[in-house]
PDB file of N, CA and C in Angstrom:
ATOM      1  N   UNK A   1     103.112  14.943   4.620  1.00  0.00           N
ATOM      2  CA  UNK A   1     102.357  14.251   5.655  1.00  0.00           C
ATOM      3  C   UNK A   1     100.858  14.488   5.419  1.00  0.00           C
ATOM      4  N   UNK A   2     100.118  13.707   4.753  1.00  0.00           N
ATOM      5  CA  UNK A   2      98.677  13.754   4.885  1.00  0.00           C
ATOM      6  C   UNK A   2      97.698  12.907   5.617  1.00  0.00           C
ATOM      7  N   UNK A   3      98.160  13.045   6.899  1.00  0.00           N
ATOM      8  CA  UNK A   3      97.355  12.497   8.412  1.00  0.00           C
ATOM      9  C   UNK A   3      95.732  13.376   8.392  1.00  0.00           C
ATOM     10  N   UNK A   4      96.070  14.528   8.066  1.00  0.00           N
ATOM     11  CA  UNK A   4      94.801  14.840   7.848  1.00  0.00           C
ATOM     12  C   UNK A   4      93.667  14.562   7.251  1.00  0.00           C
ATOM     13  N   UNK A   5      93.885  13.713   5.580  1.00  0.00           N
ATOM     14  CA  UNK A   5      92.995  13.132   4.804  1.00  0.00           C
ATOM     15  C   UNK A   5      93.040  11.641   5.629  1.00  0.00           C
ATOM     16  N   UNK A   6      93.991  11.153   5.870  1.00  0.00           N
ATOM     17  CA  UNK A   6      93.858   9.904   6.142  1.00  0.00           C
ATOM     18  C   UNK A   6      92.452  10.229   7.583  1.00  0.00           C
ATOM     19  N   UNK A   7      92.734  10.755   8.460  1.00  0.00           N
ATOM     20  CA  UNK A   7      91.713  10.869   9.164  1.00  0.00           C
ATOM     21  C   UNK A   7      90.150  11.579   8.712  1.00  0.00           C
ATOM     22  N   UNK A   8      89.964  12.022   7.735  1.00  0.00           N
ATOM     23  CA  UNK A   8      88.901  12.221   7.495  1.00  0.00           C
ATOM     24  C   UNK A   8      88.312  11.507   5.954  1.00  0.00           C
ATOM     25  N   UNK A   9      89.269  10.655   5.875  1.00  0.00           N
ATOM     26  CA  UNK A   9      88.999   9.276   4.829  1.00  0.00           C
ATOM     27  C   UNK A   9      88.548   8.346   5.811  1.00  0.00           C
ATOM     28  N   UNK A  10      88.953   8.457   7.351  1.00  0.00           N
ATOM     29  CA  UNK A  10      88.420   7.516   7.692  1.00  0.00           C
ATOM     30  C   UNK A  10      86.973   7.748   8.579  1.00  0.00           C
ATOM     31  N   UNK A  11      86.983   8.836   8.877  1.00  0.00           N
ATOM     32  CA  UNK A  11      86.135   9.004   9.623  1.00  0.00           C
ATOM     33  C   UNK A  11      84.527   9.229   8.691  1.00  0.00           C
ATOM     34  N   UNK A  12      84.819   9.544   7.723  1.00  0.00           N
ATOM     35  CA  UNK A  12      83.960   9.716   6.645  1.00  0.00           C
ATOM     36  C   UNK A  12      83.266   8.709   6.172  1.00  0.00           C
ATOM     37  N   UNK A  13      84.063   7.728   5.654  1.00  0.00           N
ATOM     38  CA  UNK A  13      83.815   5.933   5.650  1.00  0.00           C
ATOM     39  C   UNK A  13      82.922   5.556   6.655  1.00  0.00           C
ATOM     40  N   UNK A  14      83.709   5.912   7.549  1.00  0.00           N
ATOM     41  CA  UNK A  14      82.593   5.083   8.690  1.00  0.00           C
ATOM     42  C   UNK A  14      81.402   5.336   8.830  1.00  0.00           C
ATOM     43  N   UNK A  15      81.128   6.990   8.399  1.00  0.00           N
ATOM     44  CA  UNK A  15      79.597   7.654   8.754  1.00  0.00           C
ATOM     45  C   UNK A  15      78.631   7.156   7.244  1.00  0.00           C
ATOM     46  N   UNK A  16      78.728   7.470   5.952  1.00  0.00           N
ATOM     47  CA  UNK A  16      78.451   6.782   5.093  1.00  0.00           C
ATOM     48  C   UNK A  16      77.974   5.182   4.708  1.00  0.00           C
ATOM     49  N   UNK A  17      77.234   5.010   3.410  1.00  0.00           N
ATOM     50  CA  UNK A  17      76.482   4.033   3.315  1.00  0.00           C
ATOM     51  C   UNK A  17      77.580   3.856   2.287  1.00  0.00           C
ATOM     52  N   UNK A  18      77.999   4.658   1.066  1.00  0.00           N
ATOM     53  CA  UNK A  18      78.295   4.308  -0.103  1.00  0.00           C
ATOM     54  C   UNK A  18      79.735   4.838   0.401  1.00  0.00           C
ATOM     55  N   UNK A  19      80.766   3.936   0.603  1.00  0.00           N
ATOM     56  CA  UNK A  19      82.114   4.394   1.009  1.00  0.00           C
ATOM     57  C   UNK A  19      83.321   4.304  -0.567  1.00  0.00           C
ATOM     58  N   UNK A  20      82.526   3.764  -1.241  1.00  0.00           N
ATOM     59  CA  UNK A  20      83.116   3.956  -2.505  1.00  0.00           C
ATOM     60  C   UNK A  20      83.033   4.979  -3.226  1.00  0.00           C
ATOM     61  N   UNK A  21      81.944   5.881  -3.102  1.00  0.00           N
ATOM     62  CA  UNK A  21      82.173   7.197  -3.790  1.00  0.00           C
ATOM     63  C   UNK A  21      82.660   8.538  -2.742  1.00  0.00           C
ATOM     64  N   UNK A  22      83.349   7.980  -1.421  1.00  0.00           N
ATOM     65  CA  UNK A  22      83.765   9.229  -0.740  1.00  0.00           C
ATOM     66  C   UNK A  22      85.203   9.275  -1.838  1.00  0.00           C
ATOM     67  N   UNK A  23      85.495  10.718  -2.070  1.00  0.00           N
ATOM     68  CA  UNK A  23      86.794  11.199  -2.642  1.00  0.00           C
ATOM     69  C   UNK A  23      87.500  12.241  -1.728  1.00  0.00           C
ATOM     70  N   UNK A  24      88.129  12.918  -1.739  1.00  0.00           N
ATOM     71  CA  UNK A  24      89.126  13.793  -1.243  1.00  0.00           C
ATOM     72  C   UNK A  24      90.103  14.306  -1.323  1.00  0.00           C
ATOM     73  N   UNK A  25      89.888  15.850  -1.966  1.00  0.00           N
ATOM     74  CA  UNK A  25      90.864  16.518  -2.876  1.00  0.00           C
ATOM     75  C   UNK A  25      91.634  17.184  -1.217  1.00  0.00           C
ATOM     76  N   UNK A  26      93.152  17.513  -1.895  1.00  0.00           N
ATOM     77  CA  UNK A  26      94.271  17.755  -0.150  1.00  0.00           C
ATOM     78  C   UNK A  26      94.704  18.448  -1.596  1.00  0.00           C
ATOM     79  N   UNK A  27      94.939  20.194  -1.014  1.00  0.00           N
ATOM     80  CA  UNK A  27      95.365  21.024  -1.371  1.00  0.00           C
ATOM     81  C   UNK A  27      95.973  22.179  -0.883  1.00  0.00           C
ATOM     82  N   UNK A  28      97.715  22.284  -0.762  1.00  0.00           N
ATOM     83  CA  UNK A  28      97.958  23.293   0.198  1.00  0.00           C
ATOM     84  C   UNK A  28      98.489  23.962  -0.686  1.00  0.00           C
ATOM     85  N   UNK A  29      98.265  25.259   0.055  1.00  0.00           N
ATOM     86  CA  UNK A  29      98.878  26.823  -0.399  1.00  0.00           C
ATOM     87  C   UNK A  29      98.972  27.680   1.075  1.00  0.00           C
ATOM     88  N   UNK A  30      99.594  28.557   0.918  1.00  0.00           N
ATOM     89  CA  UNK A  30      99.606  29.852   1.676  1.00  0.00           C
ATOM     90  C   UNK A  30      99.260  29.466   2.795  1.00  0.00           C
ATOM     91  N   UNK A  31      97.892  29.369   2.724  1.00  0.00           N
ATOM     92  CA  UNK A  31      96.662  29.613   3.729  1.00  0.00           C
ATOM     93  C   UNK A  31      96.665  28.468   4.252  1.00  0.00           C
ATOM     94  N   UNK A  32      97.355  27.576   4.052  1.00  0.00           N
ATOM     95  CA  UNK A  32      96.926  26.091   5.152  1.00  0.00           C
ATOM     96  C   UNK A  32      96.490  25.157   4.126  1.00  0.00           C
ATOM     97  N   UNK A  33      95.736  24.125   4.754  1.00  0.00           N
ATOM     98  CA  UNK A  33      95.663  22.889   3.663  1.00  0.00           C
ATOM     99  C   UNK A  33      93.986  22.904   3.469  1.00  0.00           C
ATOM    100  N   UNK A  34      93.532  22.728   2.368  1.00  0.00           N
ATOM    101  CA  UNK A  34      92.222  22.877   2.195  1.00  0.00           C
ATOM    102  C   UNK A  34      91.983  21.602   1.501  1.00  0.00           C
ATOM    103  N   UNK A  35      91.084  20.634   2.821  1.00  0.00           N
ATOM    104  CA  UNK A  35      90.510  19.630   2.224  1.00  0.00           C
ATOM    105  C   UNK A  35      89.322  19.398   1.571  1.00  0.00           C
ATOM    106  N   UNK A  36      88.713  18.740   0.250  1.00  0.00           N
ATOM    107  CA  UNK A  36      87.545  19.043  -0.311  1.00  0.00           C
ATOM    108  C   UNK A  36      86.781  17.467  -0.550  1.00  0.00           C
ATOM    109  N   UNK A  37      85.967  17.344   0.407  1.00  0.00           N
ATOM    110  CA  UNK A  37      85.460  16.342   0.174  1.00  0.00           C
ATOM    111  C   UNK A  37      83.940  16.045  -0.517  1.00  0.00           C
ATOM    112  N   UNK A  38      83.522  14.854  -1.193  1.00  0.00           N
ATOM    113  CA  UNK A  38      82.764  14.921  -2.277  1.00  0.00           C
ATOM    114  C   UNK A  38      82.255  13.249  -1.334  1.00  0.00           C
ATOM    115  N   UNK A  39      80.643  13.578  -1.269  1.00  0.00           N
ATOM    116  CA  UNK A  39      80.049  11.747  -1.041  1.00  0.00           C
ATOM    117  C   UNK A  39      79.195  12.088  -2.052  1.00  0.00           C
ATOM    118  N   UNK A  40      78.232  10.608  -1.805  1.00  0.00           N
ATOM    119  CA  UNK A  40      77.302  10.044  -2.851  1.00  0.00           C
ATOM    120  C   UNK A  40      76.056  11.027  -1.925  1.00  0.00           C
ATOM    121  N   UNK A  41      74.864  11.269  -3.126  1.00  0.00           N
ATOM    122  CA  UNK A  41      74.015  12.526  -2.650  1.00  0.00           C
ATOM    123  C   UNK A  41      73.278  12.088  -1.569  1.00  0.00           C
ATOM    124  N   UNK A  42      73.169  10.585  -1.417  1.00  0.00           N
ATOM    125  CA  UNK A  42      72.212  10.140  -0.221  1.00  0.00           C
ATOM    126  C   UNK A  42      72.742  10.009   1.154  1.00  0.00           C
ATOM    127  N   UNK A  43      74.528  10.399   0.824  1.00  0.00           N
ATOM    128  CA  UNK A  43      75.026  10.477   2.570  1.00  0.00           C
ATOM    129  C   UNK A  43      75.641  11.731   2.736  1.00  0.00           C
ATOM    130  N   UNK A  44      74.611  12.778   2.154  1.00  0.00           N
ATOM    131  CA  UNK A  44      74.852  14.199   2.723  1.00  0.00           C
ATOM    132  C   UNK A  44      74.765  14.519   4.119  1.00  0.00           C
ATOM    133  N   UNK A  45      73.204  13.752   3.985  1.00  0.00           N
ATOM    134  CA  UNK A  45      72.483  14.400   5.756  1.00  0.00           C
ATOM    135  C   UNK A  45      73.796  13.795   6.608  1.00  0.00           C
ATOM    136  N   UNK A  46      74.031  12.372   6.201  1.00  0.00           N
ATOM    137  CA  UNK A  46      74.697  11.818   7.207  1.00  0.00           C
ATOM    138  C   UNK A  46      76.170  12.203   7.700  1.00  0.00           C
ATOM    139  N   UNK A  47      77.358  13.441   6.625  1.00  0.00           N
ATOM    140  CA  UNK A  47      78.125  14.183   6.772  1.00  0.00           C
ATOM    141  C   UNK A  47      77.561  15.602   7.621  1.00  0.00           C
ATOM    142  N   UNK A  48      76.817  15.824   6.961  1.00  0.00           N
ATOM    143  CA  UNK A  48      76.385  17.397   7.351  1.00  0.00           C
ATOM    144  C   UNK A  48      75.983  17.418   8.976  1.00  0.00           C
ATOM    145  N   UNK A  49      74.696  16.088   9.209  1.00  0.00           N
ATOM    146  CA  UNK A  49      74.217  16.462  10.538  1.00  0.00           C
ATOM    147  C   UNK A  49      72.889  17.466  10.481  1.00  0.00           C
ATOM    148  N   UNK A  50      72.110  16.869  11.978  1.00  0.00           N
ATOM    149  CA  UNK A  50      71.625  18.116  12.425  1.00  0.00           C
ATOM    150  C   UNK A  50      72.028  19.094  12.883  1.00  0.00           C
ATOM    151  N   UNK A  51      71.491  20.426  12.146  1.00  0.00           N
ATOM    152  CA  UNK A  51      71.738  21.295  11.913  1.00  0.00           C
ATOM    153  C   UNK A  51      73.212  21.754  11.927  1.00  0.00           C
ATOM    154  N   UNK A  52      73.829  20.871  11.253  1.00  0.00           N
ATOM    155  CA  UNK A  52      75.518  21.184  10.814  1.00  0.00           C
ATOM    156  C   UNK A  52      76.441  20.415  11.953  1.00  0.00           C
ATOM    157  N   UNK A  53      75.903  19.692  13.070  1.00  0.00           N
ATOM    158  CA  UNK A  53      76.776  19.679  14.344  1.00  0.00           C
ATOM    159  C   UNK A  53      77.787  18.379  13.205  1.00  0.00           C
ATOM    160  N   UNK A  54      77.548  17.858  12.837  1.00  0.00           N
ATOM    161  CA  UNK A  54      78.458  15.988  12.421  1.00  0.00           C
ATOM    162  C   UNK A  54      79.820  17.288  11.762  1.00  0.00           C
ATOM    163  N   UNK A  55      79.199  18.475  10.683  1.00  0.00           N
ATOM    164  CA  UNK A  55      80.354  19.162   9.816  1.00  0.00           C
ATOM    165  C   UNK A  55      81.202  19.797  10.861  1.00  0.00           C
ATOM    166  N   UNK A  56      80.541  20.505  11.640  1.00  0.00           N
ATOM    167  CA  UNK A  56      80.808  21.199  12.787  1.00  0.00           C
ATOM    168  C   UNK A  56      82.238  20.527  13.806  1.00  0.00           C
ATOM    169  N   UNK A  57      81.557  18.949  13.861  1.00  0.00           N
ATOM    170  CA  UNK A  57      82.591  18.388  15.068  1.00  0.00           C
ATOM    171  C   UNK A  57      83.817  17.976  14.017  1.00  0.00           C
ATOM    172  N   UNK A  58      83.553  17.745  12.594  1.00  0.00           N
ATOM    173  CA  UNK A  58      85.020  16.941  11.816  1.00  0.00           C
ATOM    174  C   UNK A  58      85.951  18.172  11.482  1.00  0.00           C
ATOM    175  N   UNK A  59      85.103  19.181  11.485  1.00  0.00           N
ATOM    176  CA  UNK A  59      85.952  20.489  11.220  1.00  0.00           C
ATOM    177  C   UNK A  59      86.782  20.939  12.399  1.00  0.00           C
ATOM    178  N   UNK A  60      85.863  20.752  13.553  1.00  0.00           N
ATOM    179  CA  UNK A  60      87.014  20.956  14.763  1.00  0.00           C
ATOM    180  C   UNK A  60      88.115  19.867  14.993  1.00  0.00           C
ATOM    181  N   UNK A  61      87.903  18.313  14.635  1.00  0.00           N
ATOM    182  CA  UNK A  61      88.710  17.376  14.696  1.00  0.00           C
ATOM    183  C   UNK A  61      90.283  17.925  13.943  1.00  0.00           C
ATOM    184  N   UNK A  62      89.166  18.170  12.337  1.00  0.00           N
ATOM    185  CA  UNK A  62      91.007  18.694  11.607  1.00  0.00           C
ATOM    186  C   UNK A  62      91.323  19.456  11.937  1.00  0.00           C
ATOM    187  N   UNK A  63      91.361  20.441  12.262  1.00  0.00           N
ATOM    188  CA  UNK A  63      92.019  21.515  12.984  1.00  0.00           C
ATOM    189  C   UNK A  63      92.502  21.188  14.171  1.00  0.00           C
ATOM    190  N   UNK A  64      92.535  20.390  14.819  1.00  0.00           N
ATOM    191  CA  UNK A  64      93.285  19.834  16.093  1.00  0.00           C
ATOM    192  C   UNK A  64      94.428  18.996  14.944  1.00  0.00           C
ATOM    193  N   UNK A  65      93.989  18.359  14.576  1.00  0.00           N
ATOM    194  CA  UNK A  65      95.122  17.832  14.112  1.00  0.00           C
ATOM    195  C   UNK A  65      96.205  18.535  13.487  1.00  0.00           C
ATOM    196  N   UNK A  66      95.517  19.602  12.442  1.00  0.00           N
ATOM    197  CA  UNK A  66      96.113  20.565  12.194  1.00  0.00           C
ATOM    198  C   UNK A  66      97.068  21.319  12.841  1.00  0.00           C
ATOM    199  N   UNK A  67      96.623  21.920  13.948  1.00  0.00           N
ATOM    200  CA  UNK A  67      97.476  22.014  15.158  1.00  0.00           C
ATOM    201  C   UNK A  67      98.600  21.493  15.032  1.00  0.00           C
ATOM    202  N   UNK A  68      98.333  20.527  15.734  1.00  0.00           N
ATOM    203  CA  UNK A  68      99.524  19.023  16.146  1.00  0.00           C
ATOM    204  C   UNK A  68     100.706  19.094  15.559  1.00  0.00           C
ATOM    205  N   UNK A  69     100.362  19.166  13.876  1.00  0.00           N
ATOM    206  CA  UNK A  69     101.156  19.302  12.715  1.00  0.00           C
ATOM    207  C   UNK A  69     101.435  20.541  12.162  1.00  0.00           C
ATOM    208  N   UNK A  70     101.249  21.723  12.710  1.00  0.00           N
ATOM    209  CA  UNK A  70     101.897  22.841  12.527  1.00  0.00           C
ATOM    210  C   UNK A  70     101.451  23.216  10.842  1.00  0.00           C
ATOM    211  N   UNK A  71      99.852  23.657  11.216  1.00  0.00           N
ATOM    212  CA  UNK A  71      99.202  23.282   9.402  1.00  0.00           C
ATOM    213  C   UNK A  71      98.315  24.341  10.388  1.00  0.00           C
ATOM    214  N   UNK A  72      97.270  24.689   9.477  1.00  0.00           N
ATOM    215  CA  UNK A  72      95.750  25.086   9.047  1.00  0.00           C
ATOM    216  C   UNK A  72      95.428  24.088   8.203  1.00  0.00           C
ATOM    217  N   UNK A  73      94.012  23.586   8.706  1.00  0.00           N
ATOM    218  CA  UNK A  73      93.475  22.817   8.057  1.00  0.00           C
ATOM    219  C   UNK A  73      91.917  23.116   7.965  1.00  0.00           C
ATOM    220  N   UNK A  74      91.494  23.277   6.744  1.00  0.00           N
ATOM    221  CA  UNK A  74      90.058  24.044   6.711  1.00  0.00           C
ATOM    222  C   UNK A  74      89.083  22.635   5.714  1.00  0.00           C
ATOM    223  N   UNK A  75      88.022  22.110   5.435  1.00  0.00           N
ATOM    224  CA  UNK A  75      87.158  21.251   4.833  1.00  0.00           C
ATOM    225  C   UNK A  75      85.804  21.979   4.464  1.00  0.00           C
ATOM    226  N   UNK A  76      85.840  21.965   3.038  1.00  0.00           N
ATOM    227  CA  UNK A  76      85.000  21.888   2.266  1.00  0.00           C
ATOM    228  C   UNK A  76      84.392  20.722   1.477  1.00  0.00           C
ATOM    229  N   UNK A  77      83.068  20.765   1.864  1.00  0.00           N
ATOM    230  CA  UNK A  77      82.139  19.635   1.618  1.00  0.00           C
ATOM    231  C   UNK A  77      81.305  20.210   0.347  1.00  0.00           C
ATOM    232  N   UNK A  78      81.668  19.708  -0.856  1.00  0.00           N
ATOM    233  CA  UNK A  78      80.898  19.603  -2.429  1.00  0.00           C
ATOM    234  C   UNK A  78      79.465  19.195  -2.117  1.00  0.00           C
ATOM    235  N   UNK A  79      78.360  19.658  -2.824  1.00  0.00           N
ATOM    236  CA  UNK A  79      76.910  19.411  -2.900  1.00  0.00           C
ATOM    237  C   UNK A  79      77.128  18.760  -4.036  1.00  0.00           C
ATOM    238  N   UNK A  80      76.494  17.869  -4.150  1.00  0.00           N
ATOM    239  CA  UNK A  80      76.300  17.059  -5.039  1.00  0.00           C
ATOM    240  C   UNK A  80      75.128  17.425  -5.959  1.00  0.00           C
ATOM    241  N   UNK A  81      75.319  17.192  -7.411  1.00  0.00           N
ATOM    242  CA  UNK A  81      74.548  17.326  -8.259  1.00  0.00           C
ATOM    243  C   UNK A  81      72.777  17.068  -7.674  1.00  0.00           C
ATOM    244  N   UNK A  82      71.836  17.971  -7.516  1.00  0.00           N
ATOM    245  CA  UNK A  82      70.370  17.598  -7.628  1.00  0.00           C
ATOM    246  C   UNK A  82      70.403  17.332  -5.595  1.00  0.00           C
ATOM    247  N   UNK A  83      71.558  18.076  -5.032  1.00  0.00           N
ATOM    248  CA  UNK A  83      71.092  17.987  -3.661  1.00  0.00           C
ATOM    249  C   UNK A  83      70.163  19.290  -3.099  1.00  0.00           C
ATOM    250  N   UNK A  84      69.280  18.735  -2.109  1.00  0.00           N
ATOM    251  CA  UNK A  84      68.021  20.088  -2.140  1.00  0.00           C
ATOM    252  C   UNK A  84      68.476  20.256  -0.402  1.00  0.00           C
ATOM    253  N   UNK A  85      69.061  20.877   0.266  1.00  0.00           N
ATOM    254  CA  UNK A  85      68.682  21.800   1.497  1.00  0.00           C
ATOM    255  C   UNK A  85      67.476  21.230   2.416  1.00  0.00           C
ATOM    256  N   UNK A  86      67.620  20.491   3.265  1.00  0.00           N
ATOM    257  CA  UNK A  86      66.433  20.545   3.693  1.00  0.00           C
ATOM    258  C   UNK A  86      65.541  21.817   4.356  1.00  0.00           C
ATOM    259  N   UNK A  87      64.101  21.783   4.311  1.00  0.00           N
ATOM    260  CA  UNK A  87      63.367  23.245   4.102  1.00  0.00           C
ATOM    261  C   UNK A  87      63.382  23.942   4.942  1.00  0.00           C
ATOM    262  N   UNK A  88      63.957  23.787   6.382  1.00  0.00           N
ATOM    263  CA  UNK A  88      64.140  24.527   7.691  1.00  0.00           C
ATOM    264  C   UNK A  88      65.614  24.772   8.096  1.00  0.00           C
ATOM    265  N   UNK A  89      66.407  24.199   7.249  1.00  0.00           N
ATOM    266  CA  UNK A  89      67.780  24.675   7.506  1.00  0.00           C
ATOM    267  C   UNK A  89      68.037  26.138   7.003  1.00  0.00           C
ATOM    268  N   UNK A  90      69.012  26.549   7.787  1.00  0.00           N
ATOM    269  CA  UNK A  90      69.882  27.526   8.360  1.00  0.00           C
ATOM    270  C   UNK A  90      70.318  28.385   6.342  1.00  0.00           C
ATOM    271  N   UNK A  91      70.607  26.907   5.662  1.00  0.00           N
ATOM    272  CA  UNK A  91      71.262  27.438   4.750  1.00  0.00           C
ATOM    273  C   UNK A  91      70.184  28.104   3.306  1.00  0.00           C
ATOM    274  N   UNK A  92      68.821  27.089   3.788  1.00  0.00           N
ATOM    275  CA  UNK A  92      67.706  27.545   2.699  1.00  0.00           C
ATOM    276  C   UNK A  92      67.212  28.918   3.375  1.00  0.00           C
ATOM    277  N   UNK A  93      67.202  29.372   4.020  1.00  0.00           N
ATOM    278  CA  UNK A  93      66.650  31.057   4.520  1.00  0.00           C
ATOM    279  C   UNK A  93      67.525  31.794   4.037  1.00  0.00           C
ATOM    280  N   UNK A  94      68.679  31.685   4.196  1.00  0.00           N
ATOM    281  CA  UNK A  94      69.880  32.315   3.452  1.00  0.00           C
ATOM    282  C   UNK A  94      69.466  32.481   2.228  1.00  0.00           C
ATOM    283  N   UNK A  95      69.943  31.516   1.472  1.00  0.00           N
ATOM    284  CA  UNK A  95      69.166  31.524  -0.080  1.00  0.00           C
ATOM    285  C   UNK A  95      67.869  32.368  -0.314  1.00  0.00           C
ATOM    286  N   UNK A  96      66.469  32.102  -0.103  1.00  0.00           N
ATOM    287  CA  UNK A  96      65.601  32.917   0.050  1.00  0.00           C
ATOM    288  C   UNK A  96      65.762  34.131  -0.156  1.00  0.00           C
ATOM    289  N   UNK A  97      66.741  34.415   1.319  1.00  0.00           N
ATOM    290  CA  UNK A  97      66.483  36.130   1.419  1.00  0.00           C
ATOM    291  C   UNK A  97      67.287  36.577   0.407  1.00  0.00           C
ATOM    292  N   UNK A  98      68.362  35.784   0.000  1.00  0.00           N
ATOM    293  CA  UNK A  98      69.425  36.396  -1.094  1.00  0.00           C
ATOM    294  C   UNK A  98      68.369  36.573  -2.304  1.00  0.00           C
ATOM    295  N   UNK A  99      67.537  35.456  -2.715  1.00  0.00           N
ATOM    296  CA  UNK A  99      66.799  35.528  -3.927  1.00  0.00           C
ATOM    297  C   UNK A  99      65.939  36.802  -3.541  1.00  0.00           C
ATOM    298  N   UNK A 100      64.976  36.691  -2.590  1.00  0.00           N
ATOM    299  CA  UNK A 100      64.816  38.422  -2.286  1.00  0.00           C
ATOM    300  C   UNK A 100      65.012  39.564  -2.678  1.00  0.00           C
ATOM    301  N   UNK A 101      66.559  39.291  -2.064  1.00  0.00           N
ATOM    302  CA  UNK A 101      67.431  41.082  -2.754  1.00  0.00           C
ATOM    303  C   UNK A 101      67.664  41.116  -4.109  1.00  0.00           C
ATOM    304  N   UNK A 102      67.924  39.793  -4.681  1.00  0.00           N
ATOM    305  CA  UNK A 102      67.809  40.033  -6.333  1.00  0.00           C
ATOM    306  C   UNK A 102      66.710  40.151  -6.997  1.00  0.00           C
ATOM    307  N   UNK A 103      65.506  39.972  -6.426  1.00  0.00           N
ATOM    308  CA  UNK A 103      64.218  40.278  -7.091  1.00  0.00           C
ATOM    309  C   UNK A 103      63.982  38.983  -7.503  1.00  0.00           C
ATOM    310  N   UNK A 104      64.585  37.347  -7.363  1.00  0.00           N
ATOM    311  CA  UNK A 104      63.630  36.360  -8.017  1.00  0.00           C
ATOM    312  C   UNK A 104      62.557  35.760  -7.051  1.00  0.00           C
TER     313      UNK A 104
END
């Protein structure tokens, strides 16, 4: 039963410009089903959201569904080749301070 990709094939589509390069790897083991989705680099912002809320709400979606269907369902979103962080997010300070502790 992969209700889960089907719903975030669709919901994905809809948020996107380039619906031809959304993909979506469905991979279960152990741990539940781990979906991995991949867009085109210019409809990052438009998956991700400010400040994470768009990743935030599809991640709580699958996991309801997940639920439903007696699953774990977890989504990982691929960066695309030459994607840059925008400069006040959450995830570029991270980086930083990590480069920091390694000395670059």
């Amino acid at each position: 039963m992969e209700r889960d990709k089907e719903f975030l094939e669709y919901v994905v589509k809809s948020l996107v410009d380039n619906a031809g390069e959304v993909k979506i790897d469905r991979k279960v083991d152990e741990m539940g089903v781990l979906l991995t989705l991949s867009v085109a680099r210019d409809d990052m912002g438009k998956i991700i959201g400010r400040q994470g809320n768009t990743a935030k709400a599809i991640r709580t979606l699958l996991r309801v569904i997940g639920m439903k269907n007696n699953s774990r369902v977890n989504l990982k979103i691929d960066e695309p080749e030459g994607f840059q962080k925008p400069a006040g997010s959450m995830a570029s300070d991270v980086d930083a301070a990590m480069n920091d502790l390694k000395g670059i």
